[in-house]
N, C-alpha and C. Protein backbone atom coordinates (compact mmCIF):
# COMPACT_ATOMS: atom_id res chain seq x y z
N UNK A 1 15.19 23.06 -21.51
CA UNK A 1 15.58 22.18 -20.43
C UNK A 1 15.97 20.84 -21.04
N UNK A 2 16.39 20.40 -20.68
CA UNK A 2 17.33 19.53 -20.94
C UNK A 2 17.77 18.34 -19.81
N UNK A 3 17.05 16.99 -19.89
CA UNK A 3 17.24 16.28 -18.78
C UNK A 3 17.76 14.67 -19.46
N UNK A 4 18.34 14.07 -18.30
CA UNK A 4 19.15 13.08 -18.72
C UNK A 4 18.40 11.70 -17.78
N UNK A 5 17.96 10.96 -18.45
CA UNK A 5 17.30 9.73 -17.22
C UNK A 5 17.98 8.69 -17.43
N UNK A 6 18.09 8.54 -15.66
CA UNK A 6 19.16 7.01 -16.02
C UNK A 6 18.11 5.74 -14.77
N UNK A 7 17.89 4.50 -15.71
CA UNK A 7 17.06 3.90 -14.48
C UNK A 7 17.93 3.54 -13.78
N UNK A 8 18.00 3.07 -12.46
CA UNK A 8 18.91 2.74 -11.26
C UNK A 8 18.03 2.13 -10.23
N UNK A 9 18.76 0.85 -9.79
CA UNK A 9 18.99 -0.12 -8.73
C UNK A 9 19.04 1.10 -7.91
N UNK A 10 19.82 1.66 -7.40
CA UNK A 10 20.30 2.35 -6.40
C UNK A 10 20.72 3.54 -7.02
N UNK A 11 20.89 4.64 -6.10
CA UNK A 11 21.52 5.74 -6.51
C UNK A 11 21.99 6.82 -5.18
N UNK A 12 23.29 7.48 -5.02
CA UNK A 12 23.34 8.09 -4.46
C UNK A 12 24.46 9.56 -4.29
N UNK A 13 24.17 10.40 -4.18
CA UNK A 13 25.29 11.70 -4.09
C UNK A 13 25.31 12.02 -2.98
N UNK A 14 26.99 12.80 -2.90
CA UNK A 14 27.60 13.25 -1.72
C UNK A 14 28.73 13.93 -2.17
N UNK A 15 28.54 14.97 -1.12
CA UNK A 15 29.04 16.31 -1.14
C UNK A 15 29.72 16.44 0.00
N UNK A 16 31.18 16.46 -0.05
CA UNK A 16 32.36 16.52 1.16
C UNK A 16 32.37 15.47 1.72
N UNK A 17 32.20 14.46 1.26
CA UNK A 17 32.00 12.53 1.80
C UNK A 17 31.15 12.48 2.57
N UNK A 18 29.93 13.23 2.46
CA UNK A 18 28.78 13.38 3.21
C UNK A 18 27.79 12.99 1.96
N UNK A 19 26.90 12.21 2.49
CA UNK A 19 25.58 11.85 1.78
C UNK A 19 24.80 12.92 1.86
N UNK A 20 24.20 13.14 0.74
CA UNK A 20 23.25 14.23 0.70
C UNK A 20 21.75 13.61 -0.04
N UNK A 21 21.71 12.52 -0.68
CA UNK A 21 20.14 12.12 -1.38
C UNK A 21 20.68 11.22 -1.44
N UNK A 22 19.64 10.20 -1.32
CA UNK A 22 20.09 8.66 -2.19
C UNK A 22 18.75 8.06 -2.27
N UNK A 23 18.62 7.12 -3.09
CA UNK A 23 17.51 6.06 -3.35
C UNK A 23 17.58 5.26 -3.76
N UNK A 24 16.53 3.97 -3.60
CA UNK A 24 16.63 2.59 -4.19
C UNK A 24 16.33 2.73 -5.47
N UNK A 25 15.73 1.89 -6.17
CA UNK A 25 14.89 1.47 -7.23
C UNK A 25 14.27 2.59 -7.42
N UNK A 26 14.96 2.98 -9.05
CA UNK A 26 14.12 4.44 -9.73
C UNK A 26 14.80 4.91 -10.78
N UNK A 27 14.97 6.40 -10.43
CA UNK A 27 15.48 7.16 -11.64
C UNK A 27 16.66 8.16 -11.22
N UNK A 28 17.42 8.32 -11.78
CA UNK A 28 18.75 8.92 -11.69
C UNK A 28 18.34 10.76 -12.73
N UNK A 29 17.60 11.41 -12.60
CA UNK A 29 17.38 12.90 -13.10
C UNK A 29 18.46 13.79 -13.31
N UNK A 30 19.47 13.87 -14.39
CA UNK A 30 20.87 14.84 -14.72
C UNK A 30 19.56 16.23 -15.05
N UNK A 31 19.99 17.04 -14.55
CA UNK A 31 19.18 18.44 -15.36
C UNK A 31 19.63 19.35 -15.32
N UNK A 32 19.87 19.86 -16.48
CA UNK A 32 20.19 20.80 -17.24
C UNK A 32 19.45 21.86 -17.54
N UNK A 33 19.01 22.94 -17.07
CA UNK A 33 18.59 24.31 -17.32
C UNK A 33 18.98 25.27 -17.96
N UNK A 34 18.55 25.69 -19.09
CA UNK A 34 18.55 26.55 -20.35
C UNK A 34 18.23 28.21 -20.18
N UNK A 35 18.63 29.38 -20.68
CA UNK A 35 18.44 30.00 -20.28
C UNK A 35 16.77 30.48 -21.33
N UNK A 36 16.21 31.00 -20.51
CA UNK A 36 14.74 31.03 -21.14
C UNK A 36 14.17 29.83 -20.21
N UNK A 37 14.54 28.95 -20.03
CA UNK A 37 13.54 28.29 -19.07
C UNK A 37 12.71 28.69 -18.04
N UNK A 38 11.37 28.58 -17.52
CA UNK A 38 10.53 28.51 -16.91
C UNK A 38 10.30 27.49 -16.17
N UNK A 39 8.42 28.02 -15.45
CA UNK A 39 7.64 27.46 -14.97
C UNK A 39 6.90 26.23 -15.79
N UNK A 40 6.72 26.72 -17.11
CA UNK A 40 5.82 25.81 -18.08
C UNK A 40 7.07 24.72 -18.15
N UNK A 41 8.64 24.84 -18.69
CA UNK A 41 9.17 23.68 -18.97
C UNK A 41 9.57 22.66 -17.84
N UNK A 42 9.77 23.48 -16.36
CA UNK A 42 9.74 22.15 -15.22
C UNK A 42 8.74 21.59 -15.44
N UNK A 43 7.45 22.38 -15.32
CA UNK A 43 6.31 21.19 -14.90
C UNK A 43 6.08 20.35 -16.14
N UNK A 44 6.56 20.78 -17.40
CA UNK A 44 6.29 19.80 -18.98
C UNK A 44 6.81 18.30 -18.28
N UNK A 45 8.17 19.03 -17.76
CA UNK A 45 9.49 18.11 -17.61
C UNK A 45 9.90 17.08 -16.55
N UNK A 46 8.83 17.27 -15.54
CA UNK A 46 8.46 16.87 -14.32
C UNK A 46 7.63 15.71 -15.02
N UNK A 47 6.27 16.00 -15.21
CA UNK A 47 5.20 15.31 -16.34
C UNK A 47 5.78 13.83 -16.68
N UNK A 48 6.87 14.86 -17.25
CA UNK A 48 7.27 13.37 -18.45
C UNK A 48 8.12 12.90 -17.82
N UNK A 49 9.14 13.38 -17.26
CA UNK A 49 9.40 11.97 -16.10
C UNK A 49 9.10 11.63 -15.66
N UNK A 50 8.11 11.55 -14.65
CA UNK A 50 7.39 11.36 -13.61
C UNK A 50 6.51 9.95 -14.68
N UNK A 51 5.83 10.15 -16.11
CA UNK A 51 5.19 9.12 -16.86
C UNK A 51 6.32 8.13 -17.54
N UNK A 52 7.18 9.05 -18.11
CA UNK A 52 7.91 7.83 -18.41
C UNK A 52 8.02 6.20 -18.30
N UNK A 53 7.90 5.69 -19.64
CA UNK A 53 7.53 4.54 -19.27
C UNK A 53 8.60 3.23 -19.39
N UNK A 54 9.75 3.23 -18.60
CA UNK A 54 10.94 2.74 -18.83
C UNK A 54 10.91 1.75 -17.65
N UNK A 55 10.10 1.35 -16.90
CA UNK A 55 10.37 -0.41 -16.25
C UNK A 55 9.32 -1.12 -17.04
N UNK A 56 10.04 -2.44 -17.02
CA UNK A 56 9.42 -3.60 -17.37
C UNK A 56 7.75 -3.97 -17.02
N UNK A 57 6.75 -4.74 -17.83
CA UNK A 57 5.55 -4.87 -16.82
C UNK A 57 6.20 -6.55 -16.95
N UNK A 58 4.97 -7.40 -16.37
CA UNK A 58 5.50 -8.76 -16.03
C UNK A 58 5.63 -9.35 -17.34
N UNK A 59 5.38 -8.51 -18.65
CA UNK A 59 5.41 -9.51 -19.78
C UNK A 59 7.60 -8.97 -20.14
N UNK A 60 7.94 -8.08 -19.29
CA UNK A 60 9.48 -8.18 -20.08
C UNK A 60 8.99 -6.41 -21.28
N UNK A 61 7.93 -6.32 -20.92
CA UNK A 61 7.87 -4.57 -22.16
C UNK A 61 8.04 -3.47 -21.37
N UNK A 62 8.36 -2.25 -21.92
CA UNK A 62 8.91 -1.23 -20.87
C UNK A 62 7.30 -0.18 -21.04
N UNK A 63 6.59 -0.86 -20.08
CA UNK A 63 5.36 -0.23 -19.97
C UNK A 63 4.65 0.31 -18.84
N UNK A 64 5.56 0.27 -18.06
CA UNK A 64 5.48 1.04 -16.81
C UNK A 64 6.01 2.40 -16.18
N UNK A 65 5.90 3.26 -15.56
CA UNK A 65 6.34 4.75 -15.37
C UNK A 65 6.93 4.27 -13.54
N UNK A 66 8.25 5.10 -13.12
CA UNK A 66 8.22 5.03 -12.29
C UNK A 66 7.27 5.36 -10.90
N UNK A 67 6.54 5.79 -11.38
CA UNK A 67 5.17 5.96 -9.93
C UNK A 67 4.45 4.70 -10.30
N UNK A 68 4.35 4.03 -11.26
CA UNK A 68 3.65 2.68 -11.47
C UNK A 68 4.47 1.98 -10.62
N UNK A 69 5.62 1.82 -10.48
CA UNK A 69 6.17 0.65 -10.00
C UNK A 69 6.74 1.23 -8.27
N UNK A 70 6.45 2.70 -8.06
CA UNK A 70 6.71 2.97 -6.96
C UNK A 70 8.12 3.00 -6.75
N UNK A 71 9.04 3.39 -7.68
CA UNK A 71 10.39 4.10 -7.47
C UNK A 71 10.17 5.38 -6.99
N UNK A 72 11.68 5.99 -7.45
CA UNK A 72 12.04 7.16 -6.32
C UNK A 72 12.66 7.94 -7.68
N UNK A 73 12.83 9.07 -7.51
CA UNK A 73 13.69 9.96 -8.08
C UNK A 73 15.07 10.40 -7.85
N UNK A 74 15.92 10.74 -8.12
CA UNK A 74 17.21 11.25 -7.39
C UNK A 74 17.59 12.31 -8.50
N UNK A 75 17.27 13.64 -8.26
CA UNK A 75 17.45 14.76 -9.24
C UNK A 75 18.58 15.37 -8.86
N UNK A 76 19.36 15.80 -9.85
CA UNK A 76 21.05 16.55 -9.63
C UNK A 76 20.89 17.44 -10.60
N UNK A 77 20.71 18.66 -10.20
CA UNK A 77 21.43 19.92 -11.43
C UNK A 77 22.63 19.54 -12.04
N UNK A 78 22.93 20.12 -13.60
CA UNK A 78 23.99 19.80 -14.23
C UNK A 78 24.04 20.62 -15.03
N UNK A 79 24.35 21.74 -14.99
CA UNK A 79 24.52 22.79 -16.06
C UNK A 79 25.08 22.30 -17.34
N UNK A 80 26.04 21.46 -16.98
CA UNK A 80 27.18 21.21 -18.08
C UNK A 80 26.23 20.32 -19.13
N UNK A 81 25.29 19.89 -19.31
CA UNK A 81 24.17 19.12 -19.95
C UNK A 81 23.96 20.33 -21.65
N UNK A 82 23.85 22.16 -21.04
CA UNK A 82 23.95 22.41 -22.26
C UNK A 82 24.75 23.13 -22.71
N UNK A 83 25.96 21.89 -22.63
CA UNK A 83 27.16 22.80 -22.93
C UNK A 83 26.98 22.22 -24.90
N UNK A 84 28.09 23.16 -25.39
CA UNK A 84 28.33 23.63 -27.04
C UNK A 84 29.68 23.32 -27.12
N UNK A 85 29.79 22.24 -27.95
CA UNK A 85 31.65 21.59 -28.32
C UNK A 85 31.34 21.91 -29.55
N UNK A 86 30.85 22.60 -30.37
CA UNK A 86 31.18 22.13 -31.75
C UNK A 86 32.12 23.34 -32.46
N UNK A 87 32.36 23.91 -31.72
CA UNK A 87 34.02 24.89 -32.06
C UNK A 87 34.82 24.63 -30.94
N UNK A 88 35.87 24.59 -31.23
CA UNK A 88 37.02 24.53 -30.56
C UNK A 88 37.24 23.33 -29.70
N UNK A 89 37.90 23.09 -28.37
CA UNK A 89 38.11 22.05 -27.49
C UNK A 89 37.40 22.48 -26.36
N UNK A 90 37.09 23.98 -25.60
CA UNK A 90 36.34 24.10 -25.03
C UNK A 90 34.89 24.53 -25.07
N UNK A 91 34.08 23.78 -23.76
CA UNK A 91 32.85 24.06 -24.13
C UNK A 91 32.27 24.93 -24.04
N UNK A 92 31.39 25.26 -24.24
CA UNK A 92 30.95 27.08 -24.04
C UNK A 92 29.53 26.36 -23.28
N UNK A 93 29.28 27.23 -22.47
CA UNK A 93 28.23 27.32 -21.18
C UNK A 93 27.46 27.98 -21.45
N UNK A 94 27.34 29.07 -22.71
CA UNK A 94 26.64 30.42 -23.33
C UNK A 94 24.85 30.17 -22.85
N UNK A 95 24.90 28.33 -23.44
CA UNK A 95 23.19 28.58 -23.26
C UNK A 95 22.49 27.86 -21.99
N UNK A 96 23.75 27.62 -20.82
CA UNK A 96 22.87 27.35 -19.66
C UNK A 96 22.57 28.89 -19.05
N UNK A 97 21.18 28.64 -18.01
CA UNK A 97 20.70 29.70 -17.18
C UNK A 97 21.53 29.89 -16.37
N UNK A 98 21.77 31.56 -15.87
CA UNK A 98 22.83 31.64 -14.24
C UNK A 98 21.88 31.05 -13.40
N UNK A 99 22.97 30.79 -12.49
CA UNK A 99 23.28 29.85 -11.04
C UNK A 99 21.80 30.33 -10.37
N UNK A 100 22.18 31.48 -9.97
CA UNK A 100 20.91 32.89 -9.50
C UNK A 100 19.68 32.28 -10.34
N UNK A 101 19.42 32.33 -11.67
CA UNK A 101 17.92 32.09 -12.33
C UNK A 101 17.76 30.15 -12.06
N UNK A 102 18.80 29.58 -12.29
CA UNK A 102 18.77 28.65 -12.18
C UNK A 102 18.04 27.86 -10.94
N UNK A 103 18.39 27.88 -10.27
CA UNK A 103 18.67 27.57 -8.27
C UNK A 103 16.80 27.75 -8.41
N UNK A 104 15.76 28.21 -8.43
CA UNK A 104 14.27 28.84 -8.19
C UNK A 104 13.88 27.55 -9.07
N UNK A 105 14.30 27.83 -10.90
CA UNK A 105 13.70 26.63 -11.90
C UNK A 105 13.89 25.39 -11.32
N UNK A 106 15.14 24.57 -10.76
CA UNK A 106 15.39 23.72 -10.93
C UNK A 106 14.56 22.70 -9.55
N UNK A 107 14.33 23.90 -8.66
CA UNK A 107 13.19 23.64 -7.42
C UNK A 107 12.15 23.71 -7.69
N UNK A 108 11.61 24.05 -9.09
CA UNK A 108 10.26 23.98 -9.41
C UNK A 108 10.23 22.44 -9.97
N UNK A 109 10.98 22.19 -10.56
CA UNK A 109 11.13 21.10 -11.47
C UNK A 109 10.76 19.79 -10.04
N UNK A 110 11.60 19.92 -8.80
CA UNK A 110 11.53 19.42 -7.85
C UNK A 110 10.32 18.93 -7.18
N UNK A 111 9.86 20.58 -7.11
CA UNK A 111 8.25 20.10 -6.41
C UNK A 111 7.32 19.60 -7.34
N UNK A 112 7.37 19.63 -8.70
CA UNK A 112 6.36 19.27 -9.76
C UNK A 112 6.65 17.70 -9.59
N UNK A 113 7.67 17.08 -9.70
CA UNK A 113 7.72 16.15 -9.44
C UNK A 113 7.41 15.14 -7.96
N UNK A 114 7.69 15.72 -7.14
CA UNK A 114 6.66 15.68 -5.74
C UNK A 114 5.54 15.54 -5.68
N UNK A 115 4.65 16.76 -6.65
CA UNK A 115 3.06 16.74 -6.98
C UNK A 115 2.54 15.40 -7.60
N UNK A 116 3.87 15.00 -8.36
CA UNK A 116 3.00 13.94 -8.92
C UNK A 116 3.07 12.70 -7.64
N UNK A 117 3.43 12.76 -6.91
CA UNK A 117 3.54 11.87 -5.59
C UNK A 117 4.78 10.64 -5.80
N UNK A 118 5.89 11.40 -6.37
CA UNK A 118 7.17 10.81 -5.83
C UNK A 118 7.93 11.18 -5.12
N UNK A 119 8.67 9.70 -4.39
CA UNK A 119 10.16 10.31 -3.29
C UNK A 119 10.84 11.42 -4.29
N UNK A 120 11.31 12.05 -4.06
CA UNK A 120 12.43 12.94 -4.57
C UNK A 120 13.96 13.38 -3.77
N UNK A 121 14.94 12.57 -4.01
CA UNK A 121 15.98 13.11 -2.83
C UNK A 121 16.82 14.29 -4.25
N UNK A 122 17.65 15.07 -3.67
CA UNK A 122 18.59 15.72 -4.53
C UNK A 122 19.87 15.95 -3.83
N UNK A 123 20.73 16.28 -5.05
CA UNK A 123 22.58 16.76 -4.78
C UNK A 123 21.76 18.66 -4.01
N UNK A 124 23.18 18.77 -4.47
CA UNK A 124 23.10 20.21 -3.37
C UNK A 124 23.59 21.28 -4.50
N UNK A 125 22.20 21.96 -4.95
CA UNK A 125 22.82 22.73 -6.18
C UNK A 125 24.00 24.00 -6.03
N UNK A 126 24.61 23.56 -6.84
CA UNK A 126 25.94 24.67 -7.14
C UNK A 126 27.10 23.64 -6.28
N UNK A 127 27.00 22.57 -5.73
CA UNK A 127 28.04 22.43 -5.11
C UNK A 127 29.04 20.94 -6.10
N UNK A 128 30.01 20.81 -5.46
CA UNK A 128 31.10 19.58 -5.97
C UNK A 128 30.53 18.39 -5.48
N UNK A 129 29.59 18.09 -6.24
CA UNK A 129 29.20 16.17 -6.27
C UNK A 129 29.89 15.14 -6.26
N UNK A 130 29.57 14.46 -6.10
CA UNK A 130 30.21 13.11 -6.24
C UNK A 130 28.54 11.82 -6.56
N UNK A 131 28.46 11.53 -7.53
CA UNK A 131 26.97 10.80 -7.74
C UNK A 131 27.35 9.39 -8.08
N UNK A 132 27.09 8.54 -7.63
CA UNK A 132 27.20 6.90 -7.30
C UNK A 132 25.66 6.66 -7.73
N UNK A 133 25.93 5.37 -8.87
CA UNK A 133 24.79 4.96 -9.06
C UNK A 133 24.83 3.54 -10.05
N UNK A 134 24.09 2.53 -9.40
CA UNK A 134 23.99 1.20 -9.93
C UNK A 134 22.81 1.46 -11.44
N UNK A 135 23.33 1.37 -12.92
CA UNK A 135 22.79 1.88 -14.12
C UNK A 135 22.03 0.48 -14.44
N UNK A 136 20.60 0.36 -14.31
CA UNK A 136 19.37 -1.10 -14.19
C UNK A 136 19.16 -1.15 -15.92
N UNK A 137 19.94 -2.09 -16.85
CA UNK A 137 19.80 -1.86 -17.98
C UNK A 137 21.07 -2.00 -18.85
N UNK A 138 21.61 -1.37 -19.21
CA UNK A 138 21.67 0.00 -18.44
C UNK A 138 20.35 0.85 -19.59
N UNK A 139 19.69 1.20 -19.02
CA UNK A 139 18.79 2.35 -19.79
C UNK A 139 19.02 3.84 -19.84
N UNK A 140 19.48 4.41 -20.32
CA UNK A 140 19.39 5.78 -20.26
C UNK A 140 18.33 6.47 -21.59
N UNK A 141 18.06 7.58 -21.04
CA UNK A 141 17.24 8.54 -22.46
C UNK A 141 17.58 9.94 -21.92
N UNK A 142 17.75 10.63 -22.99
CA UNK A 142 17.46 11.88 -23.11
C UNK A 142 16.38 12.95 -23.43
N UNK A 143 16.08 13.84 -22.33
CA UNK A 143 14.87 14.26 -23.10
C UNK A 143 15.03 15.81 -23.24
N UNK A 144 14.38 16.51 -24.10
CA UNK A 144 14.82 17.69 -23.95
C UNK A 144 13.23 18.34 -24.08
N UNK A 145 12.70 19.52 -23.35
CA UNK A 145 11.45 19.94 -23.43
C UNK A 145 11.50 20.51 -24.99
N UNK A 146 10.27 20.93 -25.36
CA UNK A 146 9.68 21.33 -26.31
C UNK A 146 10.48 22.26 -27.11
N UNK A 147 10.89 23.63 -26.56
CA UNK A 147 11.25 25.10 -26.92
C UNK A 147 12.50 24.71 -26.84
N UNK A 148 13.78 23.36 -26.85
CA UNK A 148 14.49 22.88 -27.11
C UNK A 148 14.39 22.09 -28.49
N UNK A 149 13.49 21.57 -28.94
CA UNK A 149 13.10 20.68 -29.64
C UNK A 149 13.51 21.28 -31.25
């Protein structure tokens, strides 16, 4: 698994110029599902976003997790996260999970992150996004679970 964190002022997706999730102050979740992924790597992956420690405390250090500071999540499937350029011009998709295995993991990943007692809004998996989002930083990280590693 394979996830992309972006902190954000704001954030929001929409699907057919229809809003479908949005949130204030938080985290922007790209995720990417591998094939072999599980139960063990949402909830690893949930975990560690959910701790992540990427806002400021009052001294200006990034020592806070978004449930410390009471942000929100905004999670979007993104297959294309494990895509393979390193032959040719196109990418090969070989090592994301199908749509079918995908769609179950990526709702686990969802509620694990819920458990830990955050908002969670999301895009609408499998569909044509459109994701708007104010980048606070800009901070981004990449994380990739373990059996990626």
């Amino acid at each position: 698994m394979r996830v992309v964190v972006q902190r954000v002022r704001e954030a929001e997706v929409t699907v057919e110029d229809a809003s479908v999730g949005s949130i204030g102050a938080g985290l922007v979740a790209l995720v990417g599902i591998a094939r072999g992924d599980g139960e063990r790597e949402a909830a690893w992956m949930a975990r560690k976003v959910a701790e992540l420690r990427v806002f400021e405390d009052e001294g200006g250090r990034l020592q806070q997790s978004v449930c410390e500071v009471g942000g929100a999540v905004l999670a979007v499937s993104q297959f294309t996260l494990l895509a393979d350029c390193r032959k040719g011009r196109r990418p090969s998709f070989d090592l994301a999970m199908t749509a079918a295995e995908a769609a179950p993991c990526f709702e686990r990943f969802v509620a694990a992150l819920r458990a830990c007692g955050l908002t969670v809004a999301t895009g609408r998996f499998g569909a044509h996004m459109l994701v708007r989002l104010v980048n606070d930083g800009p901070l981004t990280v990449i994380i990739d679970s373990p059996t990626r590693a």
